[in-house]
N, C-alpha and C. Protein backbone atom coordinates (compact mmCIF):
# COMPACT_ATOMS: atom_id res chain seq x y z
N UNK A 1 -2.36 -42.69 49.01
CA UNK A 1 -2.89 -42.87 47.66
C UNK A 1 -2.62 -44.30 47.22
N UNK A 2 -3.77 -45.04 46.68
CA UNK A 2 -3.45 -46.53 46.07
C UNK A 2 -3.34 -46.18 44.90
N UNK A 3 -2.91 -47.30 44.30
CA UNK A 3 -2.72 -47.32 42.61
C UNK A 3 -3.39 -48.52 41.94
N UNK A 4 -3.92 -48.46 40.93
CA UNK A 4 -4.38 -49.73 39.95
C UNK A 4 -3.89 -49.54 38.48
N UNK A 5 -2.92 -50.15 38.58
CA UNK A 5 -1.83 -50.02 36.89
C UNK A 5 -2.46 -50.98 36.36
N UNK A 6 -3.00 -50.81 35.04
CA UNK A 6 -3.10 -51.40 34.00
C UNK A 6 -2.81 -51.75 32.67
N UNK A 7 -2.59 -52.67 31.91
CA UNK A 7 -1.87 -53.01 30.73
C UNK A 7 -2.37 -53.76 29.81
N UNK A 8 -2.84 -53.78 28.26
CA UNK A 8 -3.12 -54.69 27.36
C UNK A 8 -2.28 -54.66 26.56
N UNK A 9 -2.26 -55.65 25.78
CA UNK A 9 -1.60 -56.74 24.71
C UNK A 9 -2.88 -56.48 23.51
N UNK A 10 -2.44 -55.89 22.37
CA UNK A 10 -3.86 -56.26 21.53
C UNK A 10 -3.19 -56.25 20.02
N UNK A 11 -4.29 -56.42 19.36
CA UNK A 11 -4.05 -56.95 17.91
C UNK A 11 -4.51 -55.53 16.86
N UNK A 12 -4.20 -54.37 17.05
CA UNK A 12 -4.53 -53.06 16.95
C UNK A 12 -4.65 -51.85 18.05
N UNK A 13 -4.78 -51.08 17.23
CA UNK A 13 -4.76 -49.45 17.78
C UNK A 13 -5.81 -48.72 17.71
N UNK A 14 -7.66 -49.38 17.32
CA UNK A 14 -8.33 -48.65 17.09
C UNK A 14 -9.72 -49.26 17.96
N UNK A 15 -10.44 -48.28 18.57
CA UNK A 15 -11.45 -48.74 19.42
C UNK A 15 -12.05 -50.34 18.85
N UNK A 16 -12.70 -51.65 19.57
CA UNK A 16 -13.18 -52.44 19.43
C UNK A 16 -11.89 -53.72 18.74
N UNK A 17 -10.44 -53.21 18.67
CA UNK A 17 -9.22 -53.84 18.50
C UNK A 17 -9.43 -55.20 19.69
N UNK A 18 -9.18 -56.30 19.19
CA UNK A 18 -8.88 -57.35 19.35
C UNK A 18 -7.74 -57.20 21.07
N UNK A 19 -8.04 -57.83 21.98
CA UNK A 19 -7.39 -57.56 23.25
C UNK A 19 -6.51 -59.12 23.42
N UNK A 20 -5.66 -59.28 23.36
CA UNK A 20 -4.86 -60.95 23.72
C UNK A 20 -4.31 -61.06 25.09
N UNK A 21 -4.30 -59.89 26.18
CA UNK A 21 -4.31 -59.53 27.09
C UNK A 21 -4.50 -58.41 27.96
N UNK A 22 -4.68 -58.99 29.52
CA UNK A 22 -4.69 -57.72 30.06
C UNK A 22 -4.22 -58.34 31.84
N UNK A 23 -3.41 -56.92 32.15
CA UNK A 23 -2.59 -57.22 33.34
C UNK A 23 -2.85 -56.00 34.05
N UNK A 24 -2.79 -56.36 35.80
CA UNK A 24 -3.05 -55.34 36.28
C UNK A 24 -2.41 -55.35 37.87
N UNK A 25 -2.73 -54.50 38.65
CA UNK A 25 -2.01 -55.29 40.01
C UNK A 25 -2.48 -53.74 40.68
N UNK A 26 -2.68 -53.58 41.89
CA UNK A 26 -2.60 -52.62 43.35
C UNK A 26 -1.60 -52.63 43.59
N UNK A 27 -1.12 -50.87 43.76
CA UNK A 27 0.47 -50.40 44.35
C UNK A 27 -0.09 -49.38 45.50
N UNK A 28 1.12 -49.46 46.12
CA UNK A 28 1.20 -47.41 46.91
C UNK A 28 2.55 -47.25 46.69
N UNK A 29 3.12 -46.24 46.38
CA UNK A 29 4.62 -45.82 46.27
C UNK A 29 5.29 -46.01 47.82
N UNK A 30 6.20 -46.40 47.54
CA UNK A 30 6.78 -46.99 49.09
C UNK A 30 8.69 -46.53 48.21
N UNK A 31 8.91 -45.28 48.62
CA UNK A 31 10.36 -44.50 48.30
C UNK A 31 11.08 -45.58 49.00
N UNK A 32 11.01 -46.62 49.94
CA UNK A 32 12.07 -47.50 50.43
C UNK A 32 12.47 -48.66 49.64
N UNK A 33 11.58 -49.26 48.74
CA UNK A 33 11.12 -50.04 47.77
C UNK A 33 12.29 -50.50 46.91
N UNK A 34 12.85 -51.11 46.46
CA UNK A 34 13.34 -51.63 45.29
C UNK A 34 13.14 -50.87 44.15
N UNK A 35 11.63 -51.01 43.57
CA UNK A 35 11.30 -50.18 42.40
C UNK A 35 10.63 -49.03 43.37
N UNK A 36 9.87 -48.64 43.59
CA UNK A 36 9.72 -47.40 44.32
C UNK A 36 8.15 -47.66 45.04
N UNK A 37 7.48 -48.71 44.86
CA UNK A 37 6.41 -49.30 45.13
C UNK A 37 5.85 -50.30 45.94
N UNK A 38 5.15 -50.50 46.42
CA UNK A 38 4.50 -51.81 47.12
C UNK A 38 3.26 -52.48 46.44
N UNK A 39 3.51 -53.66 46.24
CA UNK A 39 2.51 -54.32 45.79
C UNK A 39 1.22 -54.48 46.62
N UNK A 40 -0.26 -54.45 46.51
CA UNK A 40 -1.08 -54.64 47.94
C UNK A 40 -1.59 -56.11 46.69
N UNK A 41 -1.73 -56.90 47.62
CA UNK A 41 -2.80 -58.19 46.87
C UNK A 41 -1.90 -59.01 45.79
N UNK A 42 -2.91 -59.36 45.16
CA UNK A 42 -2.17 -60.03 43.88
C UNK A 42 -2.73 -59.27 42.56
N UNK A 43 -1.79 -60.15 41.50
CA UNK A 43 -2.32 -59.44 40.62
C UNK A 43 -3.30 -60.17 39.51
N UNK A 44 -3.12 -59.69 38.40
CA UNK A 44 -4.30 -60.14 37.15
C UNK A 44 -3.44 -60.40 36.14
N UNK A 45 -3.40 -61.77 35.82
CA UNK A 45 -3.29 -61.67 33.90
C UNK A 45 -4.44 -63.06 32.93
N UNK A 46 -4.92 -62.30 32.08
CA UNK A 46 -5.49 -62.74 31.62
C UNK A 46 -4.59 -63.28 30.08
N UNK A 47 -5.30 -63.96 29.80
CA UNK A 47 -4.60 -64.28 28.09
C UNK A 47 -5.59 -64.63 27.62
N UNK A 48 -6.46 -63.81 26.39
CA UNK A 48 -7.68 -64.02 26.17
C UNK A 48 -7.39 -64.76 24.47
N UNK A 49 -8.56 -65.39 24.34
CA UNK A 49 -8.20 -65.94 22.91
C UNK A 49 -8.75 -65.17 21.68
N UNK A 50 -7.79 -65.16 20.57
CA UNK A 50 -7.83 -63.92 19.74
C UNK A 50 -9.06 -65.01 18.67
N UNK A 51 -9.63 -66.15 18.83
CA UNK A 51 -10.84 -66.14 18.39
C UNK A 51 -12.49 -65.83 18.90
N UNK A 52 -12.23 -65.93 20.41
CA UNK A 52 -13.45 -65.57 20.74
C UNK A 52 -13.44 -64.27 20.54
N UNK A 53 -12.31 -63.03 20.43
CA UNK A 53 -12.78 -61.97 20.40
C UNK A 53 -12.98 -61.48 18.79
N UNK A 54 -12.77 -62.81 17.59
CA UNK A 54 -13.46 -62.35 16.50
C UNK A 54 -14.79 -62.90 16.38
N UNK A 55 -15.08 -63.69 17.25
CA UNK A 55 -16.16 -64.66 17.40
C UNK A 55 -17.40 -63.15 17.97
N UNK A 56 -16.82 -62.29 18.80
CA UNK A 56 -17.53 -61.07 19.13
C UNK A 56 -17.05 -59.65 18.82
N UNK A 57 -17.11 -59.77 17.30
CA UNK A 57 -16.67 -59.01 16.44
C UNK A 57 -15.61 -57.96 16.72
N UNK A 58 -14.61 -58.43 17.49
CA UNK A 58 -13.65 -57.05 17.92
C UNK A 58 -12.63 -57.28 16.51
N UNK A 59 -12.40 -56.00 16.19
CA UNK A 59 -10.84 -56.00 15.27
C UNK A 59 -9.45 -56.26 14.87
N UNK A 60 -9.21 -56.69 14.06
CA UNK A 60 -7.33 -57.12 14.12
C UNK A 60 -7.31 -55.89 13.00
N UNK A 61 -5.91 -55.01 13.04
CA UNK A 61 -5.13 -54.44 12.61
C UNK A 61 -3.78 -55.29 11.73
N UNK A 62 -3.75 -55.44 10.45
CA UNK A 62 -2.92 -56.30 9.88
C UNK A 62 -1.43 -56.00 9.74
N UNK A 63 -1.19 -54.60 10.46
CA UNK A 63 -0.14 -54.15 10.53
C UNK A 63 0.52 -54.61 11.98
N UNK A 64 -0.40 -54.28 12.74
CA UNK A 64 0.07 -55.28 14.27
C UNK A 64 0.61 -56.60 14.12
N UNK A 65 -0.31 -57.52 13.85
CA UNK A 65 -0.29 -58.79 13.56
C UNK A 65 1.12 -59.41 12.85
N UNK A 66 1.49 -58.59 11.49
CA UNK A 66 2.57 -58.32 11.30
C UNK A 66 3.68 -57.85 12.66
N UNK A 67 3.33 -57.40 13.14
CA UNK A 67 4.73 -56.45 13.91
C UNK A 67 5.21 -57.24 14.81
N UNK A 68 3.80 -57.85 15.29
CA UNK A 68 3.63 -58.86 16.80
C UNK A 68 4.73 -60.49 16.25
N UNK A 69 4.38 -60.27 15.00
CA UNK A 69 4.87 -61.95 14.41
C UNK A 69 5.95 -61.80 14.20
N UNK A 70 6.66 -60.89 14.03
CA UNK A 70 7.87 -60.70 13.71
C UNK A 70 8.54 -60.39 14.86
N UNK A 71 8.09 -59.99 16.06
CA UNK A 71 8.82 -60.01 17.39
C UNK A 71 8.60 -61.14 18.41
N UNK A 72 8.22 -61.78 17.70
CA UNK A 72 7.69 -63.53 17.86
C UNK A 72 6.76 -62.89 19.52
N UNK A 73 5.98 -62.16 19.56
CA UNK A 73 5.12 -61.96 20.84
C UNK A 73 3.34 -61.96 20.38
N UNK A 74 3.13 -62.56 18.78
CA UNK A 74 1.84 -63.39 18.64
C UNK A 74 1.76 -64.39 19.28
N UNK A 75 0.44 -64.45 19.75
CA UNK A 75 0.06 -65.58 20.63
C UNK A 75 -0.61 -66.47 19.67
N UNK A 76 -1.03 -67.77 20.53
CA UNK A 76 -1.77 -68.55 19.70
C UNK A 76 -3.05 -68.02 19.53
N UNK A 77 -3.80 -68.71 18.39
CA UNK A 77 -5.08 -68.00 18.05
C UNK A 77 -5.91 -68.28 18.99
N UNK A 78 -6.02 -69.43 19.87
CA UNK A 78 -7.08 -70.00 20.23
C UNK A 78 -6.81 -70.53 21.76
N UNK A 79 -5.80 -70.06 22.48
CA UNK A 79 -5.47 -70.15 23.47
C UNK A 79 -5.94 -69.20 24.47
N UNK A 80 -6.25 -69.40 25.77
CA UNK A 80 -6.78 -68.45 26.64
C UNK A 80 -8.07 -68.25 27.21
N UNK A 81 -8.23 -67.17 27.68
CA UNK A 81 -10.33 -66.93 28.37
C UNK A 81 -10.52 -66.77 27.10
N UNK A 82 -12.16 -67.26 27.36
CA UNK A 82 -13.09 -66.76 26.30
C UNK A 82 -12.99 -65.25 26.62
N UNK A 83 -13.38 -64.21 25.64
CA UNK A 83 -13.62 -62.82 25.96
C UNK A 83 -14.56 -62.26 27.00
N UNK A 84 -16.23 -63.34 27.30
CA UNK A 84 -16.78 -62.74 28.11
C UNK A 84 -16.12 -63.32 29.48
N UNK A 85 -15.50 -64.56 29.54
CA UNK A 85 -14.59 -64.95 31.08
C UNK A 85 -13.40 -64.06 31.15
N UNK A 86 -12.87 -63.56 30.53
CA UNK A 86 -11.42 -62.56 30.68
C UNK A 86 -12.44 -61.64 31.67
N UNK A 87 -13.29 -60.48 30.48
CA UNK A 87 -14.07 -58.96 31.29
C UNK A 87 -14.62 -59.67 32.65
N UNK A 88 -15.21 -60.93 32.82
CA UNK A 88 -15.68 -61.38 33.98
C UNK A 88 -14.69 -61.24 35.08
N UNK A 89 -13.57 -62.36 34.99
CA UNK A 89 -12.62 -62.02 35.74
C UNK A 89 -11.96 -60.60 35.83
N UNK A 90 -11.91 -60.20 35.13
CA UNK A 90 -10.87 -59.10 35.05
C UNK A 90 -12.34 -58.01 36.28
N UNK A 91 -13.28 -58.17 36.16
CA UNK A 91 -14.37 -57.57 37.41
C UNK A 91 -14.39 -57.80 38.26
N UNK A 92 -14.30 -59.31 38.58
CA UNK A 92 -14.18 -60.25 39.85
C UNK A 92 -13.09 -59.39 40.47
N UNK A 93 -12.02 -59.45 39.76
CA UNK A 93 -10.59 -59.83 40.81
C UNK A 93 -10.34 -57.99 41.29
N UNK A 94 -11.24 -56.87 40.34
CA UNK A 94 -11.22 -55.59 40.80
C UNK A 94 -11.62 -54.84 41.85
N UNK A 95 -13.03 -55.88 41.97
CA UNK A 95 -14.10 -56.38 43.06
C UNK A 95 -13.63 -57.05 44.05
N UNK A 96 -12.83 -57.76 43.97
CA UNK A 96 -12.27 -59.02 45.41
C UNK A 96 -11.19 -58.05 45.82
N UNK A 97 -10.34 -57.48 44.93
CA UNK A 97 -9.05 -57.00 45.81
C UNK A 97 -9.35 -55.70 46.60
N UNK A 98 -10.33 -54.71 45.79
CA UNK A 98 -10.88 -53.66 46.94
C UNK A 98 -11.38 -53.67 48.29
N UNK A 99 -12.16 -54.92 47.82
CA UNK A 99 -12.84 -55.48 49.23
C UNK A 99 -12.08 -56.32 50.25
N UNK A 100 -11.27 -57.32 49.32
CA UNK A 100 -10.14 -57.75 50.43
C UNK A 100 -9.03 -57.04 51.21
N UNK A 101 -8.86 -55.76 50.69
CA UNK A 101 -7.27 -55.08 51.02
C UNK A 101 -8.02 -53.40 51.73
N UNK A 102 -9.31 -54.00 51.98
CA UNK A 102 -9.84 -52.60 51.80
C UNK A 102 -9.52 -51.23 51.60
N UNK A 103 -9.78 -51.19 50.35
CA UNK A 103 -9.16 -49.90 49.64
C UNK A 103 -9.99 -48.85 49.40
N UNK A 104 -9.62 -47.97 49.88
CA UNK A 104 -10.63 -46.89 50.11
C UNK A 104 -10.59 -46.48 48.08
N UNK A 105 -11.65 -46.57 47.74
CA UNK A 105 -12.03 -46.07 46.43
C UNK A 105 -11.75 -44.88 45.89
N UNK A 106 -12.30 -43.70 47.19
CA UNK A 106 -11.82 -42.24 47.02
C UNK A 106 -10.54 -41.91 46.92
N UNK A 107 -9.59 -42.84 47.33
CA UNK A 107 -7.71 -42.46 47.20
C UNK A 107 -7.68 -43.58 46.04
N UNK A 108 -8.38 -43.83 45.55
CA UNK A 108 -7.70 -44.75 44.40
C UNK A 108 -7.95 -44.25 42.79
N UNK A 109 -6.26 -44.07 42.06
CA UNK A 109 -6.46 -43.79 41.17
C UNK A 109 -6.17 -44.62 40.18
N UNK A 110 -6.70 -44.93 38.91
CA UNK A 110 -6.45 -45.67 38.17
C UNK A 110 -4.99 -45.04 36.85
N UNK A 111 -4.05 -46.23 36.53
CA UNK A 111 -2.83 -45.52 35.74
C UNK A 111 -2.65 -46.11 34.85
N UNK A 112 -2.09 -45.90 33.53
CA UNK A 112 -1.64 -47.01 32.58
C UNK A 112 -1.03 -45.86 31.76
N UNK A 113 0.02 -46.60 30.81
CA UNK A 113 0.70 -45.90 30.17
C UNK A 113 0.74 -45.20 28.75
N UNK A 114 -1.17 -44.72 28.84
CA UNK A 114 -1.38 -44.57 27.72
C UNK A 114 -2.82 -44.15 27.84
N UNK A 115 -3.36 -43.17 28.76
CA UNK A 115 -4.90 -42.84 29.38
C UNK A 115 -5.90 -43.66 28.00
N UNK A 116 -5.53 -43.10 26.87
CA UNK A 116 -6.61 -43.17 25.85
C UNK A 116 -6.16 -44.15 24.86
N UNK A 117 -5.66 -45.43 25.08
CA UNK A 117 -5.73 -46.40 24.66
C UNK A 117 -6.29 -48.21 25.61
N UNK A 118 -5.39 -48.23 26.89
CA UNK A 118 -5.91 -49.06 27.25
C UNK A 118 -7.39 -48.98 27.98
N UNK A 119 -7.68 -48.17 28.73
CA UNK A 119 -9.39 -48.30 28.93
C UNK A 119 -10.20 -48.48 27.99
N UNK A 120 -10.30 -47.14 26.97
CA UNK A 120 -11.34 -47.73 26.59
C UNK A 120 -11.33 -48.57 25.44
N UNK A 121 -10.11 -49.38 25.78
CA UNK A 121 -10.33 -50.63 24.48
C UNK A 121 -10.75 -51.57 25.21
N UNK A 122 -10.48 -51.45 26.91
CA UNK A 122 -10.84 -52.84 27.42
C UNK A 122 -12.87 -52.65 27.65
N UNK A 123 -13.08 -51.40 27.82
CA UNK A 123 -14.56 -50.88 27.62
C UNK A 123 -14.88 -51.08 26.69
N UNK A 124 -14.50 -50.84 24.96
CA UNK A 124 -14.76 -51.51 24.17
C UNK A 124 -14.85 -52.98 23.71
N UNK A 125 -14.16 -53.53 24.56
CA UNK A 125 -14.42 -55.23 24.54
C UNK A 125 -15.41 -55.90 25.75
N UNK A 126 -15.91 -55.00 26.39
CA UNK A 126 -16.40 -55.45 28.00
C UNK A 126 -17.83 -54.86 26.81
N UNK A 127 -17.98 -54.02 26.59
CA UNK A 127 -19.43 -53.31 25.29
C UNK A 127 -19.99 -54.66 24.66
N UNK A 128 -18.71 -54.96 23.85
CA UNK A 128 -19.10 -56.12 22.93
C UNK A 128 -19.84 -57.25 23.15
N UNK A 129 -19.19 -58.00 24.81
CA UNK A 129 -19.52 -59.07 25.09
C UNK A 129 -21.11 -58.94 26.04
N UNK A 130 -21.56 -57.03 26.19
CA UNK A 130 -22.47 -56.83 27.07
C UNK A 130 -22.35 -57.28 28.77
N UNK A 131 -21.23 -56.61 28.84
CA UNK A 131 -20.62 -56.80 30.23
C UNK A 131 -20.10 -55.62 30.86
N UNK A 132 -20.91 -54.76 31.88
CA UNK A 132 -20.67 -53.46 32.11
C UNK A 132 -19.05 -53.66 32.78
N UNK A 133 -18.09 -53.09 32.42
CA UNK A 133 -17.01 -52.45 33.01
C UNK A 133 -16.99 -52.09 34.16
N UNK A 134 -16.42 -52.82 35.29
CA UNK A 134 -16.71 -52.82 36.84
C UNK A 134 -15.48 -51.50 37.29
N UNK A 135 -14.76 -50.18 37.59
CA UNK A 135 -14.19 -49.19 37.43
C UNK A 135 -14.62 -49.00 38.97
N UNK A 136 -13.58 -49.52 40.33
CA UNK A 136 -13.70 -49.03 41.43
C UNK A 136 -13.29 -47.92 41.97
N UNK A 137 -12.38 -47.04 40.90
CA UNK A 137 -11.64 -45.66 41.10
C UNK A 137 -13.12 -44.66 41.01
N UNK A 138 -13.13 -43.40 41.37
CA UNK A 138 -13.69 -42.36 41.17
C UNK A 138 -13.91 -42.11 39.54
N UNK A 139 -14.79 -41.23 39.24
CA UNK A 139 -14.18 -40.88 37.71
C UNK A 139 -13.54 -39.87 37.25
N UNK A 140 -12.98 -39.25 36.66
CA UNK A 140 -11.85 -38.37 36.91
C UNK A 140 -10.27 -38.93 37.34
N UNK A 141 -10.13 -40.18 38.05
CA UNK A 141 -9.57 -40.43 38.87
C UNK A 141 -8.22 -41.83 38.56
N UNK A 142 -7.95 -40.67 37.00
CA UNK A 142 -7.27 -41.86 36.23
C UNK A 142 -6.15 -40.74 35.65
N UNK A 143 -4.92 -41.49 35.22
CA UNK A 143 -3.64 -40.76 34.99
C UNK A 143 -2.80 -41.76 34.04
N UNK A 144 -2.42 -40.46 32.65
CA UNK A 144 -1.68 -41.30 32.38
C UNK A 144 0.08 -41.03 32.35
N UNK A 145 0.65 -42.48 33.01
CA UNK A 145 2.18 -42.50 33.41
C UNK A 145 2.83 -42.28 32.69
N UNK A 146 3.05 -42.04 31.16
CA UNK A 146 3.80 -41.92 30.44
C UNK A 146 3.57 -40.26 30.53
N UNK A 147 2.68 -39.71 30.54
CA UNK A 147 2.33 -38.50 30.81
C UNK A 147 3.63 -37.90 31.67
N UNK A 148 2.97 -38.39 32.76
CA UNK A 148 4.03 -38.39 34.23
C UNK A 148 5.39 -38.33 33.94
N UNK A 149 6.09 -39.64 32.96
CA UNK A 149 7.03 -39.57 32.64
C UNK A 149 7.71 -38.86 31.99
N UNK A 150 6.46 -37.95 31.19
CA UNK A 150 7.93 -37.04 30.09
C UNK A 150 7.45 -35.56 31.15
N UNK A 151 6.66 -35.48 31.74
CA UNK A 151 6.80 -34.13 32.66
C UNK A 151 7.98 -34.38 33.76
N UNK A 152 8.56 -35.71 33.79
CA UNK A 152 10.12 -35.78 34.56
C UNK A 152 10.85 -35.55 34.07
N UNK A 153 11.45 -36.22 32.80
CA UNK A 153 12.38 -36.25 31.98
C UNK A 153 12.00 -36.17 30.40
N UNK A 154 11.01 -35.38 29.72
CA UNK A 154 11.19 -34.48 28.65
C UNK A 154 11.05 -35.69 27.27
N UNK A 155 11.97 -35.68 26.56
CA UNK A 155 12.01 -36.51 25.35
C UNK A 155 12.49 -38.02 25.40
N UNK A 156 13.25 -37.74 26.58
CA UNK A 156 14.25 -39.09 27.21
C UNK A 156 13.32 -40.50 27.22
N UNK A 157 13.07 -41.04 26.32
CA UNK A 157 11.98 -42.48 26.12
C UNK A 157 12.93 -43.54 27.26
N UNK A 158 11.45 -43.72 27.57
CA UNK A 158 11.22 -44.98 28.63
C UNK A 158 11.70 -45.93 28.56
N UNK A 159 12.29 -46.92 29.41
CA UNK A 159 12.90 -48.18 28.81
C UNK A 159 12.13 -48.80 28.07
N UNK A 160 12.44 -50.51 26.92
CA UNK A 160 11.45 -50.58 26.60
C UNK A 160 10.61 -51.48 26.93
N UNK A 161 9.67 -52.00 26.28
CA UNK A 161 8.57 -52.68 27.00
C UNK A 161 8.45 -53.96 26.55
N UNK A 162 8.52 -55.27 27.57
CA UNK A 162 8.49 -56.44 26.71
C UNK A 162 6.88 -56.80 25.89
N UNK A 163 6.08 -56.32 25.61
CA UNK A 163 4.46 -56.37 25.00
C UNK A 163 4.25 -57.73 25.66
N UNK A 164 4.48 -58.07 27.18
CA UNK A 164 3.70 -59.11 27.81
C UNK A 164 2.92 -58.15 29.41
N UNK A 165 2.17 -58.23 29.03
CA UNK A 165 1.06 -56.71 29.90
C UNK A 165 1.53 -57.23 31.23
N UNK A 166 1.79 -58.03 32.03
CA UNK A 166 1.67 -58.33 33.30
C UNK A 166 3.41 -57.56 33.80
N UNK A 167 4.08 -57.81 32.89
CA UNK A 167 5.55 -57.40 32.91
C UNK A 167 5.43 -55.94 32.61
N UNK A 168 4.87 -55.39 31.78
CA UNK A 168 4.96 -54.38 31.42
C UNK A 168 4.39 -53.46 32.47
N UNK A 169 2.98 -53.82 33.32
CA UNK A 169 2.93 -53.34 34.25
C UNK A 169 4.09 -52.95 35.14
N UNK A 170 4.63 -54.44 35.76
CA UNK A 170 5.65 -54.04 36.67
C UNK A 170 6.74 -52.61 35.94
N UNK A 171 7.10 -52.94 35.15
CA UNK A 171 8.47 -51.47 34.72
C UNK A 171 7.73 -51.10 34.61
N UNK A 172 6.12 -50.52 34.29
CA UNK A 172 5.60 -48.99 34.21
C UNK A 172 5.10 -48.62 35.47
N UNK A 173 4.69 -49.05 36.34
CA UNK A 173 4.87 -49.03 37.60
C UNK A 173 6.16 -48.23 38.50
N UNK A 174 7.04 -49.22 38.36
CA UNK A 174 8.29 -48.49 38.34
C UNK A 174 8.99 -47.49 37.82
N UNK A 175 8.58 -47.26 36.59
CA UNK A 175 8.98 -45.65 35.72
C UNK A 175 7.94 -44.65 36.10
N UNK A 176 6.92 -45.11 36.94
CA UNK A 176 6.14 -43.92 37.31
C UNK A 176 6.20 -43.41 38.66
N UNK A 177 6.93 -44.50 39.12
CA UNK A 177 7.29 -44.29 40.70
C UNK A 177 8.82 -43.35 40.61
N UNK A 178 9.82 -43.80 39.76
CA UNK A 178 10.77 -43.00 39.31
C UNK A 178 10.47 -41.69 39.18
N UNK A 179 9.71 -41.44 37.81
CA UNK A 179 9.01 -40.21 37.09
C UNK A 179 8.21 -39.41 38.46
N UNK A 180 7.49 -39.67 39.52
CA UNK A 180 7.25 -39.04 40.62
C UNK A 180 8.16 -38.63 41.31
N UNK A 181 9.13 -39.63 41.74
CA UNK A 181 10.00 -39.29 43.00
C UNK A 181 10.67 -37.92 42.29
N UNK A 182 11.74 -37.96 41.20
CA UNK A 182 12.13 -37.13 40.33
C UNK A 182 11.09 -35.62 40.36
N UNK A 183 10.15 -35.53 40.43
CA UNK A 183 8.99 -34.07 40.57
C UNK A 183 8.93 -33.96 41.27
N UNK A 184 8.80 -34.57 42.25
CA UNK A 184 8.78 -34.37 43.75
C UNK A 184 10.38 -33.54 44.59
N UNK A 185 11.25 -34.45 44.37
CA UNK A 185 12.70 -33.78 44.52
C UNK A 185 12.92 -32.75 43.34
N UNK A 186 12.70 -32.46 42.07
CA UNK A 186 13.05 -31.40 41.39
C UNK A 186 12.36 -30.32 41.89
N UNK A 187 11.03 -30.52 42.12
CA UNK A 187 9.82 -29.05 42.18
C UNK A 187 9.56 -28.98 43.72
N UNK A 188 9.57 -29.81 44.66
CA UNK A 188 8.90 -29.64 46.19
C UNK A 188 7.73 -29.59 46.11
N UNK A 189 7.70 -29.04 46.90
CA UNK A 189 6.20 -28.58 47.54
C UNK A 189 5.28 -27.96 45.95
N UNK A 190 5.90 -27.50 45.01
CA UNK A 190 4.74 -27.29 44.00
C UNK A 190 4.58 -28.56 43.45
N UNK A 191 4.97 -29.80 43.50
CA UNK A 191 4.60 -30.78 42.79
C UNK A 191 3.56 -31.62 43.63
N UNK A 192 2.34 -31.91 43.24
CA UNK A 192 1.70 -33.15 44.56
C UNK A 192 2.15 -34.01 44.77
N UNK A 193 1.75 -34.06 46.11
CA UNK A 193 2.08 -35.86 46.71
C UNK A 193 1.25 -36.81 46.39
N UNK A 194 0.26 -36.71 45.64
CA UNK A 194 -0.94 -37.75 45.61
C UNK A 194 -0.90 -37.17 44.00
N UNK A 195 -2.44 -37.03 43.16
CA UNK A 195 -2.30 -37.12 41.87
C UNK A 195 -2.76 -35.56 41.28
């Protein structure tokens, strides 16, 4: 089974929300691992600029903006890809690493720590700029890790997260490789090996 973890940085919580990043990278769980994973390829970070994406009407949340400024992890306004070069790249490099690492599509599932926030906000910003969403996984064929994580360990919250997506990948990556191994040794054979 491959993996494609994904992560945004944004300026709200509500579809068409303002995106200031997005990070991503190819795993397979490798139990010998350090964190419990193998990296295949390289990875993705984008840092998109929070004017082109008002320039293509996506949203700021003034409560974020607030939250972000006060944990000094606002970015500059005007620093980064334009919004339609971020979704570009962010296709390219989904497109190059399948094909370079050849990854069988049918074992590949897509993960992030939050099913129904980071896709389709990054679909909602890929909409905006009229740039179809390039999605080399199956459909169906997406999971979310925090999910994973409290079916390991219950109420017990996750370490926490530095809100820089490329980092945040890596520890959610790793808490999901944890959060598996853990179901796997608690349940056996009733827990899957794949998703």
């Amino acid at each position: 089974m491959t993996y494609f973890i994904c992560d945004i940085e944004t300026l709200g919580t509500k579809p068409r929300s303002v995106i200031t990043e997005i990070g991503g990278f190819f795993f397979r769980e490798d139990p010998d691992a350090r964190d419990g994973y193998t990296q295949i390829g390289n990875a993705i970070w984008c840092h998109i600029s929070i004017l082109s994406c008002l320039e293509h009407r996506l949203l700021i949340d003034e409560d974020t903006v607030l939250h972000r400024s006060k944990n000094g992890t606002l970015p500059a306004w005007d620093h980064g890809y334009k919004l339609p070069d971020a979704i570009a790249t962010f296709n390219n490099y989904l497109a190059d690493e399948v094909r370079e690492h050849r990854i069988d599509t049918r074992d590949l599932t897509a993960i992030t720590w939050g099913l129904d926030f980071d896709f389709p906000l990054i679909r909602s910003a890929a909409a905006a700029v009229h740039i179809p969403l390039h999605q080399p996984w199956h459909y169906g064929n997406q999971l979310c890790a925090r999910s994973i994580w409290k079916q390991a360990f219950g109420k017990e919250r996750a370490p926490t997260r530095t809100h820089y997506a490329l980092q945040d990948c890596l520890d959610e990556a790793r808490d999901f490789c944890k959060a598996r191994t853990y179901l796997r040794h608690a349940l056996g054979h009733a827990y899957p090996t794949t998703h």
